[in-house]
C-alpha atoms as a PDB file:
ATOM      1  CA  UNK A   1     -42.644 -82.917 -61.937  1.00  0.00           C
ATOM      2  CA  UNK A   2     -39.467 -84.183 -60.040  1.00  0.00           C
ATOM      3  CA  UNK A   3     -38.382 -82.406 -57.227  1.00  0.00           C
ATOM      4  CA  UNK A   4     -41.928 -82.312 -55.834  1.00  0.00           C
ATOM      5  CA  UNK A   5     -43.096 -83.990 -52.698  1.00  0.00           C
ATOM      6  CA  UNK A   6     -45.222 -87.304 -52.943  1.00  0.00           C
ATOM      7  CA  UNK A   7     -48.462 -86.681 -51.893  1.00  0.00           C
ATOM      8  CA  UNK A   8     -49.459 -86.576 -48.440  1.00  0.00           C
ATOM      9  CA  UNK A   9     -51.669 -90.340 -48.958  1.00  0.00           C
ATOM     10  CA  UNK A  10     -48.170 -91.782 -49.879  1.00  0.00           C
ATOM     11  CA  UNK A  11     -45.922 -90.171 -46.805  1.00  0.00           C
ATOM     12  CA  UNK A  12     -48.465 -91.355 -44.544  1.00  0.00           C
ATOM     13  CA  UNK A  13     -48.560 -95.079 -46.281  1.00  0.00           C
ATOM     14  CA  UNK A  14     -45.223 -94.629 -46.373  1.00  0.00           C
ATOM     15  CA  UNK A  15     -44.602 -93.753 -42.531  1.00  0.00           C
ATOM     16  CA  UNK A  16     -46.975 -96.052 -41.639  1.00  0.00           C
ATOM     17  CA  UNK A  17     -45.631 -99.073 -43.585  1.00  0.00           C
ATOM     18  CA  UNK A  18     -41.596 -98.259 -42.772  1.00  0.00           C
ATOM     19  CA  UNK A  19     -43.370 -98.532 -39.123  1.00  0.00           C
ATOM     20  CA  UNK A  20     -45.407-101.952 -39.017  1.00  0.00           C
ATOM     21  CA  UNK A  21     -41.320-103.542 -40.321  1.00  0.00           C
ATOM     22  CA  UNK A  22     -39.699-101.259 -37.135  1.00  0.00           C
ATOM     23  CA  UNK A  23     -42.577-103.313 -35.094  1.00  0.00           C
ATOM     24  CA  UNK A  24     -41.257-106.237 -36.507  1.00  0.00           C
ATOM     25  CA  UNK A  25     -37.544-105.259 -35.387  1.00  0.00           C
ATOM     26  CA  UNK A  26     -38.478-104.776 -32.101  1.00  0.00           C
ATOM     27  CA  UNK A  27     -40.241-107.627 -31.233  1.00  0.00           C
ATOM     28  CA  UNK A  28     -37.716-109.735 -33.370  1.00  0.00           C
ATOM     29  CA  UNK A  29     -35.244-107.914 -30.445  1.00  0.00           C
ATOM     30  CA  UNK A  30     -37.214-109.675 -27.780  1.00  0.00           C
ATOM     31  CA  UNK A  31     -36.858-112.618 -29.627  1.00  0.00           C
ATOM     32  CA  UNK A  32     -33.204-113.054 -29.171  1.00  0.00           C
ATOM     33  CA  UNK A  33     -33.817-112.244 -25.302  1.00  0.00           C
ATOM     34  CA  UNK A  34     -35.842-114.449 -24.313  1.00  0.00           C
ATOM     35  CA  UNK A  35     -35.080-113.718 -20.737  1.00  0.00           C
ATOM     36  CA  UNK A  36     -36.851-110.265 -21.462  1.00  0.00           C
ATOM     37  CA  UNK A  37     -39.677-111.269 -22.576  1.00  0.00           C
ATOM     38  CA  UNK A  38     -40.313-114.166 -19.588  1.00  0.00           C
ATOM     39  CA  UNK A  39     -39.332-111.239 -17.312  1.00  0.00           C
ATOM     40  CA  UNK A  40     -42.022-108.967 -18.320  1.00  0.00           C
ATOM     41  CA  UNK A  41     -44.327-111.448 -18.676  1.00  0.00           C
ATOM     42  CA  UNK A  42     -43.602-113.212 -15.155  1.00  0.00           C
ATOM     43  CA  UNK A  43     -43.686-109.807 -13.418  1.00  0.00           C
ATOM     44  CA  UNK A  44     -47.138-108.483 -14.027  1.00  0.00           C
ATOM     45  CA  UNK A  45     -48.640-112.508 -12.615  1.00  0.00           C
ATOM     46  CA  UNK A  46     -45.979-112.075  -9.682  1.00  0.00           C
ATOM     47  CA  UNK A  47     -47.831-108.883  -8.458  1.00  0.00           C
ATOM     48  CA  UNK A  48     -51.076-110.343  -8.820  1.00  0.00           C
ATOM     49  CA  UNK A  49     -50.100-113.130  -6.519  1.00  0.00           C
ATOM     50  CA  UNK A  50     -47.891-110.931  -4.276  1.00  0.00           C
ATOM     51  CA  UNK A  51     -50.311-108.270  -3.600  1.00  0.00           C
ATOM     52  CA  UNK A  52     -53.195-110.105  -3.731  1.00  0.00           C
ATOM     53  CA  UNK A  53     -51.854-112.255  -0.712  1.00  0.00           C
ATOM     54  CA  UNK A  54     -50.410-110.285   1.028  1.00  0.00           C
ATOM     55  CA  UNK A  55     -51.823-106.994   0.943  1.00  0.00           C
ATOM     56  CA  UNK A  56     -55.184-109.120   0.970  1.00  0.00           C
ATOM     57  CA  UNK A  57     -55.168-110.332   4.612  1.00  0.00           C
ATOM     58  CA  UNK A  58     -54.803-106.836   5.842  1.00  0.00           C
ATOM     59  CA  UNK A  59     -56.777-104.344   3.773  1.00  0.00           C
ATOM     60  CA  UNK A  60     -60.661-104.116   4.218  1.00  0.00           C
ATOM     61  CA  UNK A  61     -61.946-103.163   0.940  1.00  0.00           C
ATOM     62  CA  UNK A  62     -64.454-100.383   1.536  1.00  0.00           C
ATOM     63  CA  UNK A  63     -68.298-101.534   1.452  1.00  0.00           C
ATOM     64  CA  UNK A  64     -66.972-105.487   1.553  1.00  0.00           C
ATOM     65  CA  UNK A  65     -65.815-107.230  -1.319  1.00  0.00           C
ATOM     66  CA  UNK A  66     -62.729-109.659  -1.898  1.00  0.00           C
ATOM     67  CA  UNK A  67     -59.714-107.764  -1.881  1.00  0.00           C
ATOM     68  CA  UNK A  68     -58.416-109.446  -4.977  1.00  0.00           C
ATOM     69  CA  UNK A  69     -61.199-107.937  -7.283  1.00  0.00           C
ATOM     70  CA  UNK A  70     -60.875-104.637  -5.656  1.00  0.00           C
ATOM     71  CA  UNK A  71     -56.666-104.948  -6.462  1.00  0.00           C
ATOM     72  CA  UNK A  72     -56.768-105.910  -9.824  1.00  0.00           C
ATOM     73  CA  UNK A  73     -57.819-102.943 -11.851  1.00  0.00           C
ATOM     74  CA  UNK A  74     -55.170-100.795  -9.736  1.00  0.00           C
ATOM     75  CA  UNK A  75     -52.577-103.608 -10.894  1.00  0.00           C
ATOM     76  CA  UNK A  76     -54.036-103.104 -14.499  1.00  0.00           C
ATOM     77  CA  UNK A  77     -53.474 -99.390 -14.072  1.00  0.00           C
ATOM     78  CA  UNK A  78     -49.766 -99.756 -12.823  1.00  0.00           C
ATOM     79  CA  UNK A  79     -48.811-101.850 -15.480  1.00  0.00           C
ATOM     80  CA  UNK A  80     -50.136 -99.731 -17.889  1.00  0.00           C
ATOM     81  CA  UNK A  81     -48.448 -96.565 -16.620  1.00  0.00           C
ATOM     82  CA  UNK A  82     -45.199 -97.922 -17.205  1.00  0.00           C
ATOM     83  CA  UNK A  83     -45.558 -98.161 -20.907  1.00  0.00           C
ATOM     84  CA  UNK A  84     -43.662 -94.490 -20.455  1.00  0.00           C
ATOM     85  CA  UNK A  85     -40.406 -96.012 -18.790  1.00  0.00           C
ATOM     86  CA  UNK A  86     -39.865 -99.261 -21.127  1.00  0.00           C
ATOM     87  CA  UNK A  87     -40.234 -96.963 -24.006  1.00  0.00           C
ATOM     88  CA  UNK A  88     -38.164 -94.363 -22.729  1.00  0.00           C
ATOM     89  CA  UNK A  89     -35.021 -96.427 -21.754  1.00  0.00           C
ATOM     90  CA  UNK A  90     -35.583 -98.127 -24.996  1.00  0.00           C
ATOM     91  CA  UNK A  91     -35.578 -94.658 -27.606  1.00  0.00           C
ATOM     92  CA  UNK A  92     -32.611 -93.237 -25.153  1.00  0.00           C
ATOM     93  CA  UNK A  93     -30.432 -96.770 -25.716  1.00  0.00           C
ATOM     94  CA  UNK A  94     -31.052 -96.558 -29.339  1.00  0.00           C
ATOM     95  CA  UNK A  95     -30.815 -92.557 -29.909  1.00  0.00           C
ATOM     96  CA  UNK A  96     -27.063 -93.063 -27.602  1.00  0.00           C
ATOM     97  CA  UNK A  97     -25.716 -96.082 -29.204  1.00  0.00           C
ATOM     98  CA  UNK A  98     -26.299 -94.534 -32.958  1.00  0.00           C
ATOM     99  CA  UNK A  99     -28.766 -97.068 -34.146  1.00  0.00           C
ATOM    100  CA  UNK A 100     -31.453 -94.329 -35.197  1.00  0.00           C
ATOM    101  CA  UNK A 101     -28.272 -92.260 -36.886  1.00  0.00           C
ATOM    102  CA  UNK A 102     -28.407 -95.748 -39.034  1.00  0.00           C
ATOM    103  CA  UNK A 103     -31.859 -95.679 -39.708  1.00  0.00           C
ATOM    104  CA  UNK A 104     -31.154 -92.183 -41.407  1.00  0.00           C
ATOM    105  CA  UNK A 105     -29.333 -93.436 -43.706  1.00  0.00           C
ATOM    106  CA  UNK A 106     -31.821 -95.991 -45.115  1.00  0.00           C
ATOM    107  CA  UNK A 107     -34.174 -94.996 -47.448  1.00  0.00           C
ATOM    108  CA  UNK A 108     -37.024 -95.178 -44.865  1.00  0.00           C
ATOM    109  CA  UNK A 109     -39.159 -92.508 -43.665  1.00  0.00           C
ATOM    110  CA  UNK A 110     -38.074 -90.902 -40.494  1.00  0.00           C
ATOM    111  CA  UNK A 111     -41.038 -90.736 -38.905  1.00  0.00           C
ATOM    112  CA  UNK A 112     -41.452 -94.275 -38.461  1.00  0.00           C
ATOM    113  CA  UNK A 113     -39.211 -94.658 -35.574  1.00  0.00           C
ATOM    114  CA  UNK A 114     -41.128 -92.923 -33.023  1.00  0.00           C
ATOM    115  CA  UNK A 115     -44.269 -94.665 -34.453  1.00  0.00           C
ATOM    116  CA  UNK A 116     -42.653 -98.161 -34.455  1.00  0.00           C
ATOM    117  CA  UNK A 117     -41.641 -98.214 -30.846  1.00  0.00           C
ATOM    118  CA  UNK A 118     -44.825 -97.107 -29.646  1.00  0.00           C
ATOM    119  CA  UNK A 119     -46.700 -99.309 -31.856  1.00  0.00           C
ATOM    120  CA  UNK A 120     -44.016-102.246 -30.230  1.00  0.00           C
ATOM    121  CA  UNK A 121     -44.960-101.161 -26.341  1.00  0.00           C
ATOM    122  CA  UNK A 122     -48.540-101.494 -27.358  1.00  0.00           C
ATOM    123  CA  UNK A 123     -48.361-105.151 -28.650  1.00  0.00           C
ATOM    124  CA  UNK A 124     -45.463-105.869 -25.140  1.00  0.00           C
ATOM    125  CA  UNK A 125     -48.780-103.921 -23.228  1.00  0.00           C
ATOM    126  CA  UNK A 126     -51.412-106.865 -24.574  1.00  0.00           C
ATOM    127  CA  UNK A 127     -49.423-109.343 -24.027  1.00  0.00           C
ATOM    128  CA  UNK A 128     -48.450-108.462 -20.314  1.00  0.00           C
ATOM    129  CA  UNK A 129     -52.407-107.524 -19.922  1.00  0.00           C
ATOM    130  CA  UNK A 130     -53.113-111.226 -21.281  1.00  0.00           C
ATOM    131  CA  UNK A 131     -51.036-112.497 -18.568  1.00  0.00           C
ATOM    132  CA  UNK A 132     -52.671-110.462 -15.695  1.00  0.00           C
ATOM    133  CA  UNK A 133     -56.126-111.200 -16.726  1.00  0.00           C
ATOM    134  CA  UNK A 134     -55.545-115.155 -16.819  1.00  0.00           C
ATOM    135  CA  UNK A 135     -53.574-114.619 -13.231  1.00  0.00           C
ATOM    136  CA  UNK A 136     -56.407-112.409 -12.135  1.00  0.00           C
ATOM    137  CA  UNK A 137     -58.677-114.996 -13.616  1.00  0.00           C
ATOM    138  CA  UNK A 138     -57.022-117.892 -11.513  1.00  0.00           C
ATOM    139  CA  UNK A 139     -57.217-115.952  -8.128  1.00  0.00           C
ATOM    140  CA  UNK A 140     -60.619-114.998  -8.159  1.00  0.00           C
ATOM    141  CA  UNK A 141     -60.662-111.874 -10.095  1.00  0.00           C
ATOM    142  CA  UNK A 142     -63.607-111.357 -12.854  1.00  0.00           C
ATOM    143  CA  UNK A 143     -65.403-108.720 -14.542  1.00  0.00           C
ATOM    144  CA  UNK A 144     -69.403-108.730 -13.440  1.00  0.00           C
ATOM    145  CA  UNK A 145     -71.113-106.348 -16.017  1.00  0.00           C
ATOM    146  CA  UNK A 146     -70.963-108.339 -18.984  1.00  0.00           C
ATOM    147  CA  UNK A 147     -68.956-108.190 -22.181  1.00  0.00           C
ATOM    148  CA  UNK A 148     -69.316-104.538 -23.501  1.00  0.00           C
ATOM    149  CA  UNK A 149     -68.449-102.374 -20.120  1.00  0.00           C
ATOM    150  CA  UNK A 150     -65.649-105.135 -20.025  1.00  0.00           C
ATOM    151  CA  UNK A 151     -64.282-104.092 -23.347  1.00  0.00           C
ATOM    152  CA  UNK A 152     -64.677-100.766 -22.667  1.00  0.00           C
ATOM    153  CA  UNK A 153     -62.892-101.134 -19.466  1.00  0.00           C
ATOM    154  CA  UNK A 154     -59.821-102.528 -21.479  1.00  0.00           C
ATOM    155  CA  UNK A 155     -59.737-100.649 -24.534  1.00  0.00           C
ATOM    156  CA  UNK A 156     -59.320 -97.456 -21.715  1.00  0.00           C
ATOM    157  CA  UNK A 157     -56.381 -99.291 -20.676  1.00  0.00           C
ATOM    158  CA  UNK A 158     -54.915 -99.789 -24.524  1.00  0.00           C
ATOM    159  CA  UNK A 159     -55.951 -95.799 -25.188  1.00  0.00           C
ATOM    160  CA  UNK A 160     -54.052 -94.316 -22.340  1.00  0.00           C
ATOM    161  CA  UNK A 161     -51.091 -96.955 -22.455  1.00  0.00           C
ATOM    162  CA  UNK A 162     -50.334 -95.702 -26.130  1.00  0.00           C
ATOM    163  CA  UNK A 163     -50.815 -92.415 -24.868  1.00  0.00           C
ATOM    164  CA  UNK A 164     -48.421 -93.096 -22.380  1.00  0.00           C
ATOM    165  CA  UNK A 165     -45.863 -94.126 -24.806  1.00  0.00           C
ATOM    166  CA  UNK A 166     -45.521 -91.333 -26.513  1.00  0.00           C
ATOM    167  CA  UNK A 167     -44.369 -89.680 -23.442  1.00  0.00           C
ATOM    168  CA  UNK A 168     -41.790 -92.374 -23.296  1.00  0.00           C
ATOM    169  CA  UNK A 169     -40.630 -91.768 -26.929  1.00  0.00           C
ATOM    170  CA  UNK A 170     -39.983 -87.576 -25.842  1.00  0.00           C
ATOM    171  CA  UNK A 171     -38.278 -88.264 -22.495  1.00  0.00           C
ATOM    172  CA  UNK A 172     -35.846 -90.941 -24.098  1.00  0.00           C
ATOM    173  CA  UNK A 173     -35.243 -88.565 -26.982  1.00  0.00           C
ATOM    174  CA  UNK A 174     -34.977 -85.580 -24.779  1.00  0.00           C
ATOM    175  CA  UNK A 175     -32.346 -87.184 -22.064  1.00  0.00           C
ATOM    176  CA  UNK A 176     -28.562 -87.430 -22.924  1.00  0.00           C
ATOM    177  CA  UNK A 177     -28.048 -91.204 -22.514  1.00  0.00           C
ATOM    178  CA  UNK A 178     -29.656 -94.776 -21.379  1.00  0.00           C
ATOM    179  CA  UNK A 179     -27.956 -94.250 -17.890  1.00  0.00           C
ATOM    180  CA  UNK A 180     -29.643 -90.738 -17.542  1.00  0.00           C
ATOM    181  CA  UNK A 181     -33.184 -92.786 -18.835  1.00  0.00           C
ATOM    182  CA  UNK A 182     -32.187 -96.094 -16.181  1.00  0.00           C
ATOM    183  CA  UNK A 183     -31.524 -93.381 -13.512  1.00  0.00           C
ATOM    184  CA  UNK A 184     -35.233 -91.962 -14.257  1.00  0.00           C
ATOM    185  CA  UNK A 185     -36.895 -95.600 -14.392  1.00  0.00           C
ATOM    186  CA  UNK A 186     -37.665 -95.188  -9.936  1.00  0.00           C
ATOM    187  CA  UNK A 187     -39.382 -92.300 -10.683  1.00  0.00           C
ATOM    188  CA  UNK A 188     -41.853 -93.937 -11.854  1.00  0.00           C
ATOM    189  CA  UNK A 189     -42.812 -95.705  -8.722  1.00  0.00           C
ATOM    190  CA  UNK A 190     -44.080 -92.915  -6.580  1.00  0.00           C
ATOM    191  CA  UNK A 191     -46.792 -92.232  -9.415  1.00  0.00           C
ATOM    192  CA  UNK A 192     -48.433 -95.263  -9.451  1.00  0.00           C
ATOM    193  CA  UNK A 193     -47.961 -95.777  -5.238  1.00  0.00           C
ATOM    194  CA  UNK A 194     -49.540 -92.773  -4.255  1.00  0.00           C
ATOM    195  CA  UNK A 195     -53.049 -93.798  -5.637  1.00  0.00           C
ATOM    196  CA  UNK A 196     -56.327 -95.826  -4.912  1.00  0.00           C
ATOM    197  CA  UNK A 197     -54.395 -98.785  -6.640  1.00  0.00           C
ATOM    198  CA  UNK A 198     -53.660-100.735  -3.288  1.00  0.00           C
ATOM    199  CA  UNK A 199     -55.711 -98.927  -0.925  1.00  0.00           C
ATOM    200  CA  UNK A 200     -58.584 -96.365  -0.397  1.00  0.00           C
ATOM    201  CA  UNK A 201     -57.372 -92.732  -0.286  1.00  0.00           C
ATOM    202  CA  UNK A 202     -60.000 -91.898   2.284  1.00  0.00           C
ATOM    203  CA  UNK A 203     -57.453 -92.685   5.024  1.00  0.00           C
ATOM    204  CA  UNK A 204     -55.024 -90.172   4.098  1.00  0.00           C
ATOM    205  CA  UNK A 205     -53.925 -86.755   4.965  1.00  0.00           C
ATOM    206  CA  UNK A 206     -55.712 -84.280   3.376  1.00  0.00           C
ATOM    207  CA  UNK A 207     -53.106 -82.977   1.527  1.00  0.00           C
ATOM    208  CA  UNK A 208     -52.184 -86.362   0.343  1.00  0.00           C
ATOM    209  CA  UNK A 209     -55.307 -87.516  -0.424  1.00  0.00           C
ATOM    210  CA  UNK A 210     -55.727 -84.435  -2.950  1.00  0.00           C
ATOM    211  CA  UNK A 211     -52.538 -85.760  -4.780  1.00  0.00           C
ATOM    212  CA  UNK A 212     -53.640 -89.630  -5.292  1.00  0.00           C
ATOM    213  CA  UNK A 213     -57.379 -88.299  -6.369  1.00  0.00           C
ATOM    214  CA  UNK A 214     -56.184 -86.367  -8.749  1.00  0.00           C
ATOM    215  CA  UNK A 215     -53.674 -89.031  -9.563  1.00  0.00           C
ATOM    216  CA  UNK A 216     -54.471 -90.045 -13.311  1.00  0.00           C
ATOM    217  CA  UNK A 217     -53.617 -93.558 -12.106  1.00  0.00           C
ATOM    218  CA  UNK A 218     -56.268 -93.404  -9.686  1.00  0.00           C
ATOM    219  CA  UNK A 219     -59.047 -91.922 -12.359  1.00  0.00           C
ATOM    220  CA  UNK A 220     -57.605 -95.385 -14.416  1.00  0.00           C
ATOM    221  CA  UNK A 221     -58.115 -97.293 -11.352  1.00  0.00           C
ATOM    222  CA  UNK A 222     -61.623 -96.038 -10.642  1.00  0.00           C
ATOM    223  CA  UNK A 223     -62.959 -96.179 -14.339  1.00  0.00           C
ATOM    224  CA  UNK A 224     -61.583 -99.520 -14.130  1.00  0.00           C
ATOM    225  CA  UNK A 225     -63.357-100.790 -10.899  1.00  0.00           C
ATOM    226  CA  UNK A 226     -66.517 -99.014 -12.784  1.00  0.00           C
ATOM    227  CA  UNK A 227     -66.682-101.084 -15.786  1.00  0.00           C
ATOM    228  CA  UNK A 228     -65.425-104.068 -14.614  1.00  0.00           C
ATOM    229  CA  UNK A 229     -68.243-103.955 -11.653  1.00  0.00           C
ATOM    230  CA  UNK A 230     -65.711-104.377  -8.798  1.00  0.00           C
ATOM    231  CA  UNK A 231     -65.353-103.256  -5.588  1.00  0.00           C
ATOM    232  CA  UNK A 232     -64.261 -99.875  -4.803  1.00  0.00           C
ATOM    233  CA  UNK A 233     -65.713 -97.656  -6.957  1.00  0.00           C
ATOM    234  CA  UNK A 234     -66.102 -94.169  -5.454  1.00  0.00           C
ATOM    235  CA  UNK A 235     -69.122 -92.732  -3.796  1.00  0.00           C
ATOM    236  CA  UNK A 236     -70.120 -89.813  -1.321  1.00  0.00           C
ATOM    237  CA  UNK A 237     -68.069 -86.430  -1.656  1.00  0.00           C
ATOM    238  CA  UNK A 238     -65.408 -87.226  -4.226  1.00  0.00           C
ATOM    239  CA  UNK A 239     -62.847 -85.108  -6.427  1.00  0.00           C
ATOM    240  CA  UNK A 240     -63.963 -84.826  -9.658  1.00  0.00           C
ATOM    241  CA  UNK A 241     -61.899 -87.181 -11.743  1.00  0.00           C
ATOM    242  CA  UNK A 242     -63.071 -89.848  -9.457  1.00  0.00           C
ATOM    243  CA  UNK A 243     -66.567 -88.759  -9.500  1.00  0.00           C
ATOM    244  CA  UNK A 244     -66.232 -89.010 -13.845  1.00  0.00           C
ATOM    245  CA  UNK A 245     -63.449 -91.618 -13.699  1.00  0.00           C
ATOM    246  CA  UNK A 246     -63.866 -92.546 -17.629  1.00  0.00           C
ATOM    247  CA  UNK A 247     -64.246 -88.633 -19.052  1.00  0.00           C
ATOM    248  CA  UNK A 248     -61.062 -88.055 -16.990  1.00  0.00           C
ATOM    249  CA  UNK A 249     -58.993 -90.897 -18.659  1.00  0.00           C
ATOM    250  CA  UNK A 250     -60.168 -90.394 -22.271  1.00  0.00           C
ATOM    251  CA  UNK A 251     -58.892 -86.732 -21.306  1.00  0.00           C
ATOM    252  CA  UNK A 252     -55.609 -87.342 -20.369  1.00  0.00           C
ATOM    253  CA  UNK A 253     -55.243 -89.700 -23.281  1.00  0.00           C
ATOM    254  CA  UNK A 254     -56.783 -87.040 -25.787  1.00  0.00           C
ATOM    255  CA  UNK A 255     -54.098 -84.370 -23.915  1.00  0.00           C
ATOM    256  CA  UNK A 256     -51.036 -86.564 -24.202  1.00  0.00           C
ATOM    257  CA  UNK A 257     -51.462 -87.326 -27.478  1.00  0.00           C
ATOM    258  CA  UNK A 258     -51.576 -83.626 -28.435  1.00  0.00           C
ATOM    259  CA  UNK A 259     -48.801 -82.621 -26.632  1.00  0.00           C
ATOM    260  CA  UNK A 260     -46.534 -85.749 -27.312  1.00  0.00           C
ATOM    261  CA  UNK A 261     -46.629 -87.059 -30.386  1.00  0.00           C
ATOM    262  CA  UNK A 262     -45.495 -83.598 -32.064  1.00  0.00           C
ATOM    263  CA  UNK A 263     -43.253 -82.799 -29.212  1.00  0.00           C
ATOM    264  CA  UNK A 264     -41.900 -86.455 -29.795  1.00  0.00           C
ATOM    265  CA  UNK A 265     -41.670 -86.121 -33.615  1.00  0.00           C
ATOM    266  CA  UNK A 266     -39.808 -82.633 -33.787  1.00  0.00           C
ATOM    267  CA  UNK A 267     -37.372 -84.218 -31.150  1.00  0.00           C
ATOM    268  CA  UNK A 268     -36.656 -86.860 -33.058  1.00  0.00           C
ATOM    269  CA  UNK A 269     -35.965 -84.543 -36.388  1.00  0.00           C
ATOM    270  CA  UNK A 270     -33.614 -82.703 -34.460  1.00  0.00           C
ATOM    271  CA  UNK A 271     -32.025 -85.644 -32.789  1.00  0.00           C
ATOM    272  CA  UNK A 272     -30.494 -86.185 -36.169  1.00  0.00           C
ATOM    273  CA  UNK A 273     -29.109 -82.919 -37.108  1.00  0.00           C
END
């Protein structure tokens, strides 16, 4: 019998196991920078308190409302779509510097890189939403439709942010270097600007105001602002993913993760040949 393949049960357990200890790694890495971690855990509360003063003086939030609740799910939604970028710059710096070409050669499986950093980003994600809730918390910010449409609400933001991910894990494998994957990081900004996050869209261009509703941050935004029971949720003559704001983001999720994660893995195969 040697010579034959271990049974699929035991590649997964494998795969799976190889990638809780590359979880481990990664978060032992953000140990030893402890200026890291305050950083991304200081910049989410920052925002909160940034835009939430200053934007709040000058925006009317459609139908009335506190500004502040009608900002926070957008700030939930920004933070979440840059799970892609920290991932990214983080596969590229490791795929350029010859760390994975160590991994292997350890007796590991190989499919447990891709899997450990985007099972790393997701833990980083909780504990940067953690921080934004307790800041949102302190400003004024809270959920009003009770406990399950508030879990809902959150575990949205968890699906697509691992979603997300794996889109980091491709583009880091796919670009040459970590300078290439730095130069990308501002690219990121426009996507999460040109949304409902900060303000309505309804005072747009037309042609604008197309590209933020179909934004998928603004579908986050509004499913957000839904379940949460804040201000701003859409109403009247909308485009469809903000008329069905919750169908749209388990979409994307369900679409990224189809595309990605086999995308991701076959890049990373070939990486090492």
């Amino acid at each position: 019998m040697t010579g034959l393949a271990p049974p699929l049960g035991h590649r997964l357990r494998w795969t799976f196991t190889d990638g809780l200890t590359l979880v481990g790694r990664e978060l032992g890495r953000l140990r030893q920078a402890p200026g890291e971690i305050v950083a991304a855990l200081i910049f989410p509360a920052v925002m909160v308190v940034l835009f939430g003063y200053v934007f709040g003086s000058a925006i009317q939030v459609p139908d009335g409302g506190d500004y502040r609740e009608y900002l926070m799910p957008g700030l939930f939604a920004m933070v979440t779509f840059s799970a892609w970028l920290g991932v990214m710059t983080r596969m590229a710096a490791d795929a350029s510097r010859g760390v994975m070409d160590r991994f292997r050669s350890m007796p590991m499986a190989r499919l447990a890189v891709p899997f450990g950093q985007t099972g790393a980003d997701l833990l980083t994600g909780l504990m940067m939403l953690t921080v934004m809730v307790s800041t949102g918390l302190l400003v004024g910010w809270q959920p009003h439709r009770g406990l399950i449409p508030t879990a809902q609400a959150f575990l949205l933001l968890i699906v697509l942010r691992y979603a997300l991910s794996w889109v980091g894990v491709y583009v880091g494998l796919a670009v040459k270097n970590d300078q290439v994957a730095d130069a990308m990081v501002p690219l990121g900004l426009p996507l999460t600007m040109l949304s409902n996050t900060f303000v309505p869209t309804d005072g747009m261009p037309g042609w604008l105001r197309f590209l933020a509703d179909w934004n998928p941050v603004s579908a986050l935004t509004a499913a957000s602002r839904e379940l949460f029971g804040n201000p701003g949720a859409p109403s009247g003559d909308v485009a469809w993913p903000l008329e069905h704001p919750v169908v749209t983001v388990l979409l994307w999720s369900v679409v990224l993760l189809v595309i990605f994660v086999p995308l991701s893995l076959r890049a990373y195969m070939r990486r090492g040949r």
